[in-house]
PDB file of N, CA and C in Angstrom:
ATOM      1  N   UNK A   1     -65.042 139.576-104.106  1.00  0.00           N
ATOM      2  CA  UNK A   1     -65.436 139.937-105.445  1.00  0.00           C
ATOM      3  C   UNK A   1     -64.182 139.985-106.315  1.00  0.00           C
ATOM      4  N   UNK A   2     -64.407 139.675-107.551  1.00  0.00           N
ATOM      5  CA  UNK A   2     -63.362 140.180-108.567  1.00  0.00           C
ATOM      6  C   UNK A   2     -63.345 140.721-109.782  1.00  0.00           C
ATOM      7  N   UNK A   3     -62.453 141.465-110.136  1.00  0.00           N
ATOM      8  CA  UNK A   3     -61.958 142.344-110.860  1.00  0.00           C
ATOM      9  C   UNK A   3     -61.076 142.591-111.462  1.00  0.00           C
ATOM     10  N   UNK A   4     -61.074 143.874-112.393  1.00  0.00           N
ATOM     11  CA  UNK A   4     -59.804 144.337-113.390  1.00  0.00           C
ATOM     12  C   UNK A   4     -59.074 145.580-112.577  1.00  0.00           C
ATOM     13  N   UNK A   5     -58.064 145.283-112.808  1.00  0.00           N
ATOM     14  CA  UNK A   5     -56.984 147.007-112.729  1.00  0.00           C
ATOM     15  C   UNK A   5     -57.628 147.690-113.596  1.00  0.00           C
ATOM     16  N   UNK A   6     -58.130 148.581-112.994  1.00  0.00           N
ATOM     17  CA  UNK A   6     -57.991 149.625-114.386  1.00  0.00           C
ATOM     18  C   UNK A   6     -56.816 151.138-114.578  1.00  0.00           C
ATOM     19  N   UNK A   7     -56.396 151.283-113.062  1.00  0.00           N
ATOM     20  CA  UNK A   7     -55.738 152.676-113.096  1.00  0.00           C
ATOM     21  C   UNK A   7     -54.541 152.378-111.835  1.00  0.00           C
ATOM     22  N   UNK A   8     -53.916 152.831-111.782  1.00  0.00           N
ATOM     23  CA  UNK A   8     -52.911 152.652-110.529  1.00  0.00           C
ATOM     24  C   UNK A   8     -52.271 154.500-110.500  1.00  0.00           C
ATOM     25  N   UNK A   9     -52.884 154.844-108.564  1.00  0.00           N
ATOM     26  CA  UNK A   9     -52.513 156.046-108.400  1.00  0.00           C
ATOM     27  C   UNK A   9     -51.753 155.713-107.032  1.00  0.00           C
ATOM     28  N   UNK A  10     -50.859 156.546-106.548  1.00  0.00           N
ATOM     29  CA  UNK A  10     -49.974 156.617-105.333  1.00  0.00           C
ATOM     30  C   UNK A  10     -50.287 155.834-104.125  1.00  0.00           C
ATOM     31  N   UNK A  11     -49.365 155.475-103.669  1.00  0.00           N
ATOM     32  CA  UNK A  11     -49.928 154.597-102.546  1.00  0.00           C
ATOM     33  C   UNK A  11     -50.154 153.151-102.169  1.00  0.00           C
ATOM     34  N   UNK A  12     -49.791 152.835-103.357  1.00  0.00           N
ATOM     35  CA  UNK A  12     -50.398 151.103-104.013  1.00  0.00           C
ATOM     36  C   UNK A  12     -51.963 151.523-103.654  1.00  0.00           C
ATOM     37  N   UNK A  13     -52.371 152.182-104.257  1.00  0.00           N
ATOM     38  CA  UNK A  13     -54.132 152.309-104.363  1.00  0.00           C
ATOM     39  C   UNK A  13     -54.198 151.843-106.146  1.00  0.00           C
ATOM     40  N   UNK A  14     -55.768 151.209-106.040  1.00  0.00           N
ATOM     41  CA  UNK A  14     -55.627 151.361-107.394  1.00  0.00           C
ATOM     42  C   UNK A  14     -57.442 151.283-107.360  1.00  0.00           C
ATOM     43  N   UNK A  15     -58.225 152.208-108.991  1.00  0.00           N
ATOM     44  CA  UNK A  15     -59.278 151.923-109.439  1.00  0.00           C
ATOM     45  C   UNK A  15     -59.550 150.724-109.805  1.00  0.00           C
ATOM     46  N   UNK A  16     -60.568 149.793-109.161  1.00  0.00           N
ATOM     47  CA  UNK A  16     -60.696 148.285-109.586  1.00  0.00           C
ATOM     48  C   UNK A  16     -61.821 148.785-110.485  1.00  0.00           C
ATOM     49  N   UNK A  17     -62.173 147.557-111.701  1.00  0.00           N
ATOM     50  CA  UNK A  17     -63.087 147.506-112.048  1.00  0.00           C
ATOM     51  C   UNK A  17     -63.845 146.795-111.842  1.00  0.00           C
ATOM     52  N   UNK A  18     -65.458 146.520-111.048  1.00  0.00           N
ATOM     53  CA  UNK A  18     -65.427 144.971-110.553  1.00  0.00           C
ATOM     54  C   UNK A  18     -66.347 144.074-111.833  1.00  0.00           C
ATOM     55  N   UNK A  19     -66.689 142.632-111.663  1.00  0.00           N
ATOM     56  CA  UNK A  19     -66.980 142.194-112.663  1.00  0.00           C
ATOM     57  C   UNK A  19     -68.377 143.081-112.720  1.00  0.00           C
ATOM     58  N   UNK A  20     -69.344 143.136-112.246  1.00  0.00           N
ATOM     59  CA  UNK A  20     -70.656 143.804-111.706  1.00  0.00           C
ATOM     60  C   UNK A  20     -70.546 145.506-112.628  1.00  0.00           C
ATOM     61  N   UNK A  21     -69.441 146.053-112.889  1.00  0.00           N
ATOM     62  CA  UNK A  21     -69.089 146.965-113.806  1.00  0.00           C
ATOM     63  C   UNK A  21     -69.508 148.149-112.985  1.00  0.00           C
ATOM     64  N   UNK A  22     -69.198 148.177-111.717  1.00  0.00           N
ATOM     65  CA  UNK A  22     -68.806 149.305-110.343  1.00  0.00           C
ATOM     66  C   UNK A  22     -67.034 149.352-110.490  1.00  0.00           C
ATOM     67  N   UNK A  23     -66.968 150.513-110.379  1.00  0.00           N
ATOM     68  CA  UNK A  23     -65.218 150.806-110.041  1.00  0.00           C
ATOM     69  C   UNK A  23     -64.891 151.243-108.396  1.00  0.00           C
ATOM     70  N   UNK A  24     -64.238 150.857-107.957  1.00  0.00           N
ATOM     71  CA  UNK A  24     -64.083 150.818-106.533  1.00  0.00           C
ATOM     72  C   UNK A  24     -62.276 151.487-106.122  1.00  0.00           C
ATOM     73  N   UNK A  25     -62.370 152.218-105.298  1.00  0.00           N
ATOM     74  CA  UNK A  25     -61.150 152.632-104.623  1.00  0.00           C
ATOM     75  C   UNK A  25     -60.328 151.429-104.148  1.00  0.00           C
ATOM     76  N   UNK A  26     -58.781 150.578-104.536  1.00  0.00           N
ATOM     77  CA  UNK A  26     -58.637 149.196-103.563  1.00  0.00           C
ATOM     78  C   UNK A  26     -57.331 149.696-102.944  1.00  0.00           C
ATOM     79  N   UNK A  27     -56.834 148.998-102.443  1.00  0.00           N
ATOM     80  CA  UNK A  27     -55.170 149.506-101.481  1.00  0.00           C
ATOM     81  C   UNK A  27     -54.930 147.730-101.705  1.00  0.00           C
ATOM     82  N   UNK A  28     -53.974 147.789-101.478  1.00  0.00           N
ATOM     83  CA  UNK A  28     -52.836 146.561-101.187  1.00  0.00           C
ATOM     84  C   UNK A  28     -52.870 146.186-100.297  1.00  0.00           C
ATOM     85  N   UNK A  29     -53.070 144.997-100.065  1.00  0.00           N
ATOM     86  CA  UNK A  29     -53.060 144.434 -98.654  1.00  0.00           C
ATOM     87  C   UNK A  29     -51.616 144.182 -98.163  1.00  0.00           C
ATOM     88  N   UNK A  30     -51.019 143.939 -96.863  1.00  0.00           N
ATOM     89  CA  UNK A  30     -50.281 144.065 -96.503  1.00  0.00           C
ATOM     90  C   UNK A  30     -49.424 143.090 -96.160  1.00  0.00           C
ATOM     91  N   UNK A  31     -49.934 141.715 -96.438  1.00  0.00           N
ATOM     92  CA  UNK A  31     -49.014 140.755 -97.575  1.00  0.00           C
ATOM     93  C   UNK A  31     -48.298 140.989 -98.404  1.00  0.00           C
ATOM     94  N   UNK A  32     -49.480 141.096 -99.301  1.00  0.00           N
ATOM     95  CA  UNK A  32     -49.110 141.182-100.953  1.00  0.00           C
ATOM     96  C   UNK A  32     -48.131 142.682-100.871  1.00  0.00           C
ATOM     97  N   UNK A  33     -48.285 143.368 -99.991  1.00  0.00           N
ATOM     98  CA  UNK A  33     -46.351 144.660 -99.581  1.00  0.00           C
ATOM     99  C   UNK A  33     -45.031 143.450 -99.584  1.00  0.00           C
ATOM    100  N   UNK A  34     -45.645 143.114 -98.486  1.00  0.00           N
ATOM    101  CA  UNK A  34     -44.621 142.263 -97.739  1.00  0.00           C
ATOM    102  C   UNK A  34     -43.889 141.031 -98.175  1.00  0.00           C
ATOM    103  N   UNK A  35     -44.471 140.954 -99.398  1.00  0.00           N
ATOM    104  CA  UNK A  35     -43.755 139.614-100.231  1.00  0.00           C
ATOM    105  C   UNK A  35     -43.430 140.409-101.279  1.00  0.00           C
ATOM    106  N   UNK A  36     -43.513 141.404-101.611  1.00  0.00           N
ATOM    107  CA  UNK A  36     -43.466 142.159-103.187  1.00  0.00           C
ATOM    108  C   UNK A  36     -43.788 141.556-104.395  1.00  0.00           C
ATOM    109  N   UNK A  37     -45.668 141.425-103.845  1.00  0.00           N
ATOM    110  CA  UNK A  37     -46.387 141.081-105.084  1.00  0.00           C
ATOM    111  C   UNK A  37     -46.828 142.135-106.042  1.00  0.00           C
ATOM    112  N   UNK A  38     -46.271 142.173-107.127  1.00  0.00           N
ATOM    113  CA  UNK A  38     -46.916 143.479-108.249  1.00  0.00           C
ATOM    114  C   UNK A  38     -48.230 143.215-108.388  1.00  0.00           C
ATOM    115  N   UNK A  39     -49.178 144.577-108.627  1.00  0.00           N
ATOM    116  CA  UNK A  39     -50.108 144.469-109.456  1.00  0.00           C
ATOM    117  C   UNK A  39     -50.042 145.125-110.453  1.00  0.00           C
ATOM    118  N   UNK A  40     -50.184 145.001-112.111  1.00  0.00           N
ATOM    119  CA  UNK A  40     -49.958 145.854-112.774  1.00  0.00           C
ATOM    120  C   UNK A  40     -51.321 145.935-113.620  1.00  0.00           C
ATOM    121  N   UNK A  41     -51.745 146.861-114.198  1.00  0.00           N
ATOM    122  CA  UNK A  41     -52.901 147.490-114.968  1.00  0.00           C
ATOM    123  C   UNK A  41     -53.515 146.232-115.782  1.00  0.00           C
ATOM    124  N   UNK A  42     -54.377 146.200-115.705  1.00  0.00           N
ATOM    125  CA  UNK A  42     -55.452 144.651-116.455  1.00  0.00           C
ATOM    126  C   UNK A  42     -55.366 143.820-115.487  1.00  0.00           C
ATOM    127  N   UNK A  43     -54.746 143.596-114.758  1.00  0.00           N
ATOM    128  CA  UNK A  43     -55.073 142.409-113.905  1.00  0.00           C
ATOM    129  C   UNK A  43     -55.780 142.002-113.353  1.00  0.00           C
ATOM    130  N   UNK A  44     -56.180 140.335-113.255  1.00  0.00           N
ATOM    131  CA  UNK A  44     -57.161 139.977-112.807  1.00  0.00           C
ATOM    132  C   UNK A  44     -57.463 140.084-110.921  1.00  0.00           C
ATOM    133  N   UNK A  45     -58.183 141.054-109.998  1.00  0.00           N
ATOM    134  CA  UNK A  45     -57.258 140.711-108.565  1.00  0.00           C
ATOM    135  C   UNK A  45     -58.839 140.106-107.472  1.00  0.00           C
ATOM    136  N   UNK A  46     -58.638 139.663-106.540  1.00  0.00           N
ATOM    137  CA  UNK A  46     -59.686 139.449-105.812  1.00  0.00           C
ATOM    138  C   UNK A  46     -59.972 140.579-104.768  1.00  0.00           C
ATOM    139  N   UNK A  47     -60.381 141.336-104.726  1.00  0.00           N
ATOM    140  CA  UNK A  47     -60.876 142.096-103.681  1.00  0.00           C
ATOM    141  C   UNK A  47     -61.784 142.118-102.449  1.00  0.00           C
ATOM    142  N   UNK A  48     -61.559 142.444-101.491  1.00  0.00           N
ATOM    143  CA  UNK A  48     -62.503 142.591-100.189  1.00  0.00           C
ATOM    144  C   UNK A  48     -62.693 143.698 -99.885  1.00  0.00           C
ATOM    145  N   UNK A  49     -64.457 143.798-100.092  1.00  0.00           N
ATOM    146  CA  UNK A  49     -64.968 145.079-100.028  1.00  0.00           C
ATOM    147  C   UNK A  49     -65.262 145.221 -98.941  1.00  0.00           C
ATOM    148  N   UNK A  50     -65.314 146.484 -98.275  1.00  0.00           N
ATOM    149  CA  UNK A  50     -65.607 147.579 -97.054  1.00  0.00           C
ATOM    150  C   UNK A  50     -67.015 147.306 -96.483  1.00  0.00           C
ATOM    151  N   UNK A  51     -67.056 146.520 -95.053  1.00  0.00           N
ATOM    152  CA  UNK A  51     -68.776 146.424 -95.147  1.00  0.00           C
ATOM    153  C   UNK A  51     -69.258 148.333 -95.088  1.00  0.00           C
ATOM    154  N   UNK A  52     -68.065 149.387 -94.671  1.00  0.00           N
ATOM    155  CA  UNK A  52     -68.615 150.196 -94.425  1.00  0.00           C
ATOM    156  C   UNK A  52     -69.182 151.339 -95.260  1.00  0.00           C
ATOM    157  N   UNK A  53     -67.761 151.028 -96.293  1.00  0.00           N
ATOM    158  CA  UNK A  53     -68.105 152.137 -97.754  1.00  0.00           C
ATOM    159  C   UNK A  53     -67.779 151.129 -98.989  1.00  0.00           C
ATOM    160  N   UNK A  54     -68.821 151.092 -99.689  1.00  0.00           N
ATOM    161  CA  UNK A  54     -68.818 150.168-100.642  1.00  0.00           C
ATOM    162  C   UNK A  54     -68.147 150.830-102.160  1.00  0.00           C
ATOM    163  N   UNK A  55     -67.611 151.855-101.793  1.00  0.00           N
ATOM    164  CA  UNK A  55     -67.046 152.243-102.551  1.00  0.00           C
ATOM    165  C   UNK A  55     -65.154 151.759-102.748  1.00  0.00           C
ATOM    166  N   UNK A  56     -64.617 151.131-101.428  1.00  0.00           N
ATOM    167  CA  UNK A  56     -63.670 151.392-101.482  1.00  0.00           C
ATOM    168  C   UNK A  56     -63.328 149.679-100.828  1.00  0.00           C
ATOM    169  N   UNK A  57     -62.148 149.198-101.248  1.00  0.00           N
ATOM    170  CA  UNK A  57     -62.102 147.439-100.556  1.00  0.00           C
ATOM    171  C   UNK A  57     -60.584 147.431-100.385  1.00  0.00           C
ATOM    172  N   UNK A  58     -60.383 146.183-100.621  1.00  0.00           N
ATOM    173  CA  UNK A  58     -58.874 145.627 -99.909  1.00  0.00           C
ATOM    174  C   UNK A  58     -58.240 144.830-101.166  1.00  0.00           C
ATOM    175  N   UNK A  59     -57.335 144.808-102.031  1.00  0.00           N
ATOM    176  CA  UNK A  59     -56.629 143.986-102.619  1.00  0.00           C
ATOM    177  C   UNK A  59     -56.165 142.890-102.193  1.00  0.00           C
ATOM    178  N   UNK A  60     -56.378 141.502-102.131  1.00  0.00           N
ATOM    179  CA  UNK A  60     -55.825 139.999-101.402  1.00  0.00           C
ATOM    180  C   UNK A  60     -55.175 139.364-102.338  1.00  0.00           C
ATOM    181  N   UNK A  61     -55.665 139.078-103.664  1.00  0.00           N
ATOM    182  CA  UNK A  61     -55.080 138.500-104.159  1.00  0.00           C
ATOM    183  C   UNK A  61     -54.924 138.884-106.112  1.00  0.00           C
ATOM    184  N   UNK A  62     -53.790 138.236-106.551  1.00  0.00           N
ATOM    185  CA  UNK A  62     -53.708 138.556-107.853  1.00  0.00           C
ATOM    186  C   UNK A  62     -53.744 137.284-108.263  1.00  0.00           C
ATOM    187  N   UNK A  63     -54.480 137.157-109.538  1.00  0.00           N
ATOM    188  CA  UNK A  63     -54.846 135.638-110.478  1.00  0.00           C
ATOM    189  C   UNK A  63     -53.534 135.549-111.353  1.00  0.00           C
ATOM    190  N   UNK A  64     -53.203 134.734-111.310  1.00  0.00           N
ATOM    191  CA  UNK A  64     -52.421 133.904-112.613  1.00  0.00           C
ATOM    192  C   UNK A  64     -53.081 134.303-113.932  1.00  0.00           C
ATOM    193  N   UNK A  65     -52.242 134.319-115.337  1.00  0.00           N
ATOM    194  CA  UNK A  65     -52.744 134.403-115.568  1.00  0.00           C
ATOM    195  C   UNK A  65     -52.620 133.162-116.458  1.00  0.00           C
ATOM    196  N   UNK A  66     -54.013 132.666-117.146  1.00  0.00           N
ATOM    197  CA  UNK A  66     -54.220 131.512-117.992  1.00  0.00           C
ATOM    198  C   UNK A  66     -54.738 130.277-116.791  1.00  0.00           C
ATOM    199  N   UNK A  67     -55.067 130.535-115.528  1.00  0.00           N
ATOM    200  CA  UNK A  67     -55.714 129.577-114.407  1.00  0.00           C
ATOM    201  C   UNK A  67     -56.748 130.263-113.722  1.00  0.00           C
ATOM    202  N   UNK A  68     -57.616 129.730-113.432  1.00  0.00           N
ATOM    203  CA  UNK A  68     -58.680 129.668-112.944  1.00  0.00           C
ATOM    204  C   UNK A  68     -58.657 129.848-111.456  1.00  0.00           C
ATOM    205  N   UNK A  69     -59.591 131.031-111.138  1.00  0.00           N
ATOM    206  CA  UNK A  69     -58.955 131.335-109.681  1.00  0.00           C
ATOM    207  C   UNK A  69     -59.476 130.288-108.704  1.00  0.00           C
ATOM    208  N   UNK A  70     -59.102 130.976-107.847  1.00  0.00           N
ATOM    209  CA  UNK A  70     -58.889 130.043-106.585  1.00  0.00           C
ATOM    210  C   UNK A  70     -60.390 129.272-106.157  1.00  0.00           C
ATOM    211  N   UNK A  71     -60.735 128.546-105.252  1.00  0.00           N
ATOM    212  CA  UNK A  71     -61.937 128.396-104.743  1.00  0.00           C
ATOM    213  C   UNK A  71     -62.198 129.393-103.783  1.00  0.00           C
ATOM    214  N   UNK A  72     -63.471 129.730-103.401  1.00  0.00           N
ATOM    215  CA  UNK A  72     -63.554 131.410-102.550  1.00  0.00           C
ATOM    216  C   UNK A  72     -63.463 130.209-100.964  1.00  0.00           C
ATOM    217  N   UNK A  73     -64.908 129.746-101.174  1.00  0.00           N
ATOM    218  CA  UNK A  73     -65.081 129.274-100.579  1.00  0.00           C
ATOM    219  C   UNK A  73     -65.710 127.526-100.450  1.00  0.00           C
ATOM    220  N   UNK A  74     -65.722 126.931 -99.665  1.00  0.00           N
ATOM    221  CA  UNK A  74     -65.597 125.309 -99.641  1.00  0.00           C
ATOM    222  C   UNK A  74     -67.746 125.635 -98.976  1.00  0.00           C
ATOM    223  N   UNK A  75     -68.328 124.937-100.001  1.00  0.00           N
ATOM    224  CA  UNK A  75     -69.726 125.135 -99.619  1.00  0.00           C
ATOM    225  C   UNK A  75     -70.139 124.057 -98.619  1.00  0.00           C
ATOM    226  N   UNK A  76     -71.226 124.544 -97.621  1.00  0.00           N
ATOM    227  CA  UNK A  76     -71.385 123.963 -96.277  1.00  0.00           C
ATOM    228  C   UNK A  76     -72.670 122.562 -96.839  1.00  0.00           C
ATOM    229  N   UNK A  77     -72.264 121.194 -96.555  1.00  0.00           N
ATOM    230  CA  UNK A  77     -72.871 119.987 -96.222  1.00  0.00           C
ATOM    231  C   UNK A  77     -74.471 120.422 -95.814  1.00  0.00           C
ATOM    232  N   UNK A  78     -75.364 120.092 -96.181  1.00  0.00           N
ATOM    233  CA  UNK A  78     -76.786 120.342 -96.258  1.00  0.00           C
ATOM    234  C   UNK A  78     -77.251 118.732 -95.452  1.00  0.00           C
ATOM    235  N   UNK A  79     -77.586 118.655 -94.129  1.00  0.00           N
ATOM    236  CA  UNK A  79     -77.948 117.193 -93.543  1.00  0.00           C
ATOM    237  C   UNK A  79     -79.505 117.160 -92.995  1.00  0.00           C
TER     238      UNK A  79
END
């Protein structure tokens, strides 16, 4: 799913906003630590939500901005 920054609290946690207009608990994935990718407030980010608490997901990726995000996924051949 994707979304806006809306708040950044301790932890690299941050309030997403998602497009669906739910706000969700996200954390940083542990890449985006490990390369020292910023996220900063408005940003566009992709998130992976919790099958367990849908309240709360995973930060993966941050959009460019002025490009069109990524493809999610490559859709499956119908034979």
């Amino acid at each position: 799913m994707e979304g806006t920054i809306r708040k950044a609290l301790p932890g690299t946690q941050f309030i997403v906003e998602l497009d669906n207009g739910h706000e969700i608990l996200a954390y940083l994935a542990g890449k985006m630590r490990k390369y020292y990718i910023r996220v900063l407030l408005g940003d566009r980010v992709t998130v992976e939500m919790s099958t367990y608490d849908l309240s709360r997901g995973r930060i993966v990726y941050r959009h460019k901005k002025g490009q069109p995000p990524p493809p999610s996924e490559k859709p499956e051949k119908e034979e």
